[in-house]
Protein backbone atom coordinates (compact mmCIF):
# COMPACT_ATOMS: atom_id res chain seq x y z
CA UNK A 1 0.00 0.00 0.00
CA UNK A 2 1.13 3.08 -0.78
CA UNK A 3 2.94 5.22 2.28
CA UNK A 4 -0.01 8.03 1.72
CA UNK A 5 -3.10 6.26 2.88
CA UNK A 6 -5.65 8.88 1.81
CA UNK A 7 -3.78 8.44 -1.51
CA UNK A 8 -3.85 5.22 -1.20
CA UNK A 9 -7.87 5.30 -0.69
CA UNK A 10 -8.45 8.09 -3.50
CA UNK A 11 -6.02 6.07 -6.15
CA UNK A 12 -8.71 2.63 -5.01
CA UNK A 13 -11.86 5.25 -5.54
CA UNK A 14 -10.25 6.29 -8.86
CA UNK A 15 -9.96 2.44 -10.11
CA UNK A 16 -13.79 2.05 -9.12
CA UNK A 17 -14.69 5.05 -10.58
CA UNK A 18 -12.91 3.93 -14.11
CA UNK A 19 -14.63 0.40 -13.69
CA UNK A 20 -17.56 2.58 -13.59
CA UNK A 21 -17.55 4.66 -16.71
CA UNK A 22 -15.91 1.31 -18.72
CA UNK A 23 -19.98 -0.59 -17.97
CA UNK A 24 -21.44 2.58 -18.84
CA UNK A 25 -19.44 2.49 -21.63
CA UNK A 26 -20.52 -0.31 -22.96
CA UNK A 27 -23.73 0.18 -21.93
CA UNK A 28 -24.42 3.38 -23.85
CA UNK A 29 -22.71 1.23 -26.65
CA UNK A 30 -25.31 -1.81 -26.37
CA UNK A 31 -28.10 1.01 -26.21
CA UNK A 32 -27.81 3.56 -28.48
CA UNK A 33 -25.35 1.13 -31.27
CA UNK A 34 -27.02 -2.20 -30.77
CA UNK A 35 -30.50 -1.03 -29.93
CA UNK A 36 -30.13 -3.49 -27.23
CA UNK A 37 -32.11 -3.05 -23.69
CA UNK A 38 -31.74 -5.75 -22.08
CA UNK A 39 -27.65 -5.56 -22.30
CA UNK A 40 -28.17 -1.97 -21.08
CA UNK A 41 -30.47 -3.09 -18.21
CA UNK A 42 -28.09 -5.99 -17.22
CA UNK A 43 -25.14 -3.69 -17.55
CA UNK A 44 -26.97 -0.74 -15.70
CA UNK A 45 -27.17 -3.15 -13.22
CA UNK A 46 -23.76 -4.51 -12.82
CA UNK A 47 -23.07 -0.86 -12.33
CA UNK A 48 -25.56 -0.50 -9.32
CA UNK A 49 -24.36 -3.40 -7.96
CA UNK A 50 -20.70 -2.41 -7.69
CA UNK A 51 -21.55 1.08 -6.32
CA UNK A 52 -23.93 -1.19 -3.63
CA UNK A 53 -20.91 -2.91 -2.19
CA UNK A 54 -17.94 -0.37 -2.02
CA UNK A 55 -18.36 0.26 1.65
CA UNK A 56 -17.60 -3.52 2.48
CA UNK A 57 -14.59 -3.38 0.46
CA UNK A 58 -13.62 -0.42 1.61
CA UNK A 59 -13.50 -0.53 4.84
CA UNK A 60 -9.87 -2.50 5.16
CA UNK A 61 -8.24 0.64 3.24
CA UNK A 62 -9.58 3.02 5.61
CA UNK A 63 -8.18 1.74 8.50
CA UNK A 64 -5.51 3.86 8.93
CA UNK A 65 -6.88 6.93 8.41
CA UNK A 66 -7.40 9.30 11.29
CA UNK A 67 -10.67 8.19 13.06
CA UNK A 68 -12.78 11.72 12.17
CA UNK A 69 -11.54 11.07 8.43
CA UNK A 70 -12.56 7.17 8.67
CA UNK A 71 -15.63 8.18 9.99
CA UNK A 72 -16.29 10.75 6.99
CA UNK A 73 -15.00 8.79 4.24
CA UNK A 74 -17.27 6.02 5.28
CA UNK A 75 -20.27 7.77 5.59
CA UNK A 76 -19.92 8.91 2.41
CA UNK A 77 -19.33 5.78 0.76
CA UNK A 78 -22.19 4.28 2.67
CA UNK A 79 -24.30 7.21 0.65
CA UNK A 80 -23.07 5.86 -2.42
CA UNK A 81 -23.47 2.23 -1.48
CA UNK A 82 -27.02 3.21 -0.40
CA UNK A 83 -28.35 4.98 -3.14
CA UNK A 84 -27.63 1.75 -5.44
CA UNK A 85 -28.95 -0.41 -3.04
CA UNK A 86 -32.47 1.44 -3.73
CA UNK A 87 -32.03 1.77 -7.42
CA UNK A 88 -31.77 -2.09 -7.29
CA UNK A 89 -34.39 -2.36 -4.76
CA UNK A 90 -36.89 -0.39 -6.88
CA UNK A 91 -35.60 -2.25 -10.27
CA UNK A 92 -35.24 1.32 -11.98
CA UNK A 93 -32.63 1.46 -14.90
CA UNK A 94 -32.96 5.12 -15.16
CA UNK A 95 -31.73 5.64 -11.23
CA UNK A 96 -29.20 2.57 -12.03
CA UNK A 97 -27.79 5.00 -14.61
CA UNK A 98 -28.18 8.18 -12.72
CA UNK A 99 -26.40 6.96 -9.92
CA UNK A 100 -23.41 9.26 -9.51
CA UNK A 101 -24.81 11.86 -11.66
CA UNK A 102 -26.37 15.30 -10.06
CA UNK A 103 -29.18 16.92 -12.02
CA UNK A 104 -26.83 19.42 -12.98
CA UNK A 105 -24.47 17.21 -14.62
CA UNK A 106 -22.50 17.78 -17.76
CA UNK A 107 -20.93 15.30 -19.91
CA UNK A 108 -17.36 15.09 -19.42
CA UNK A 109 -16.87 16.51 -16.15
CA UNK A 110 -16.46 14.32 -12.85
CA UNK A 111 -19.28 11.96 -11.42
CA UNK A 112 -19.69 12.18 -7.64
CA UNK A 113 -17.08 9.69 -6.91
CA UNK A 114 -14.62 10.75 -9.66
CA UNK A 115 -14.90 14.06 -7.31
CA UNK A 116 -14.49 12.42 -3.67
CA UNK A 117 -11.68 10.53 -4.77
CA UNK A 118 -9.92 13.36 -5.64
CA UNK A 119 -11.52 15.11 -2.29
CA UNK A 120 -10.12 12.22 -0.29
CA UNK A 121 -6.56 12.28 -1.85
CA UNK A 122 -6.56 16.66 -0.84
CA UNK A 123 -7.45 15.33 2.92
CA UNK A 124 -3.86 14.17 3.00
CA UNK A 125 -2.02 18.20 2.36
């Protein structure tokens, strides 16, 4: 692990957050190329899914962070973990794909945890 752990944490967001944006990838791909739904759905899914259980894997990285920052970076997570936890719950593709994604959102800038990564590696200056 690296000797930073908040980089170390924000460098492990980052790699979730790319494994992200490569099933939406091919999920916009499958939709709007191959006219194909139920890849989207499945994929849209997969996504959800991944964003439902980033606390539990997590939570060994965090460990040495100080105990206010644990506490923070957890809680957050848990909000992400959450919020896809419901969009499966519920079935919804369109939440599945909206998950990350403020209303305000415009293409090519950060999703939510594109952002807290980088929020989480600044906790360490």
């Amino acid at each position: 692990m690296s000797a930073n752990p908040y980089k170390a944490v924000a460098s492990w967001l980052d790699a979730e957050a790319v494994k992200v944006r490569d099933i939406e990838k091919v999920a916009n791909s499958a939709l709007y190329d191959n006219k194909d739904e139920n890849s989207y759905r499945d994929l849209m899914r997969q996504k959800a899914m991944l964003l439902s259980n980033l606390g539990n894997r997590l939570e060994p990285l965090i460990e040495p962070l100080s105990a206010e920052d644990r506490l923070f970076v957890k809680k957050r997570v848990k909000r992400f973990s959450m919020s896809a936890s419901k969009a499966l719950e519920i079935g919804s593709v369109f939440f599945m794909s909206a998950l990350l994604y403020p209303d305000d959102y415009i293409d090519g800038e950060n999703n939510d945890l594109e952002n807290f990564a980088e929020k989480v590696r600044n906790m360490s200056q």
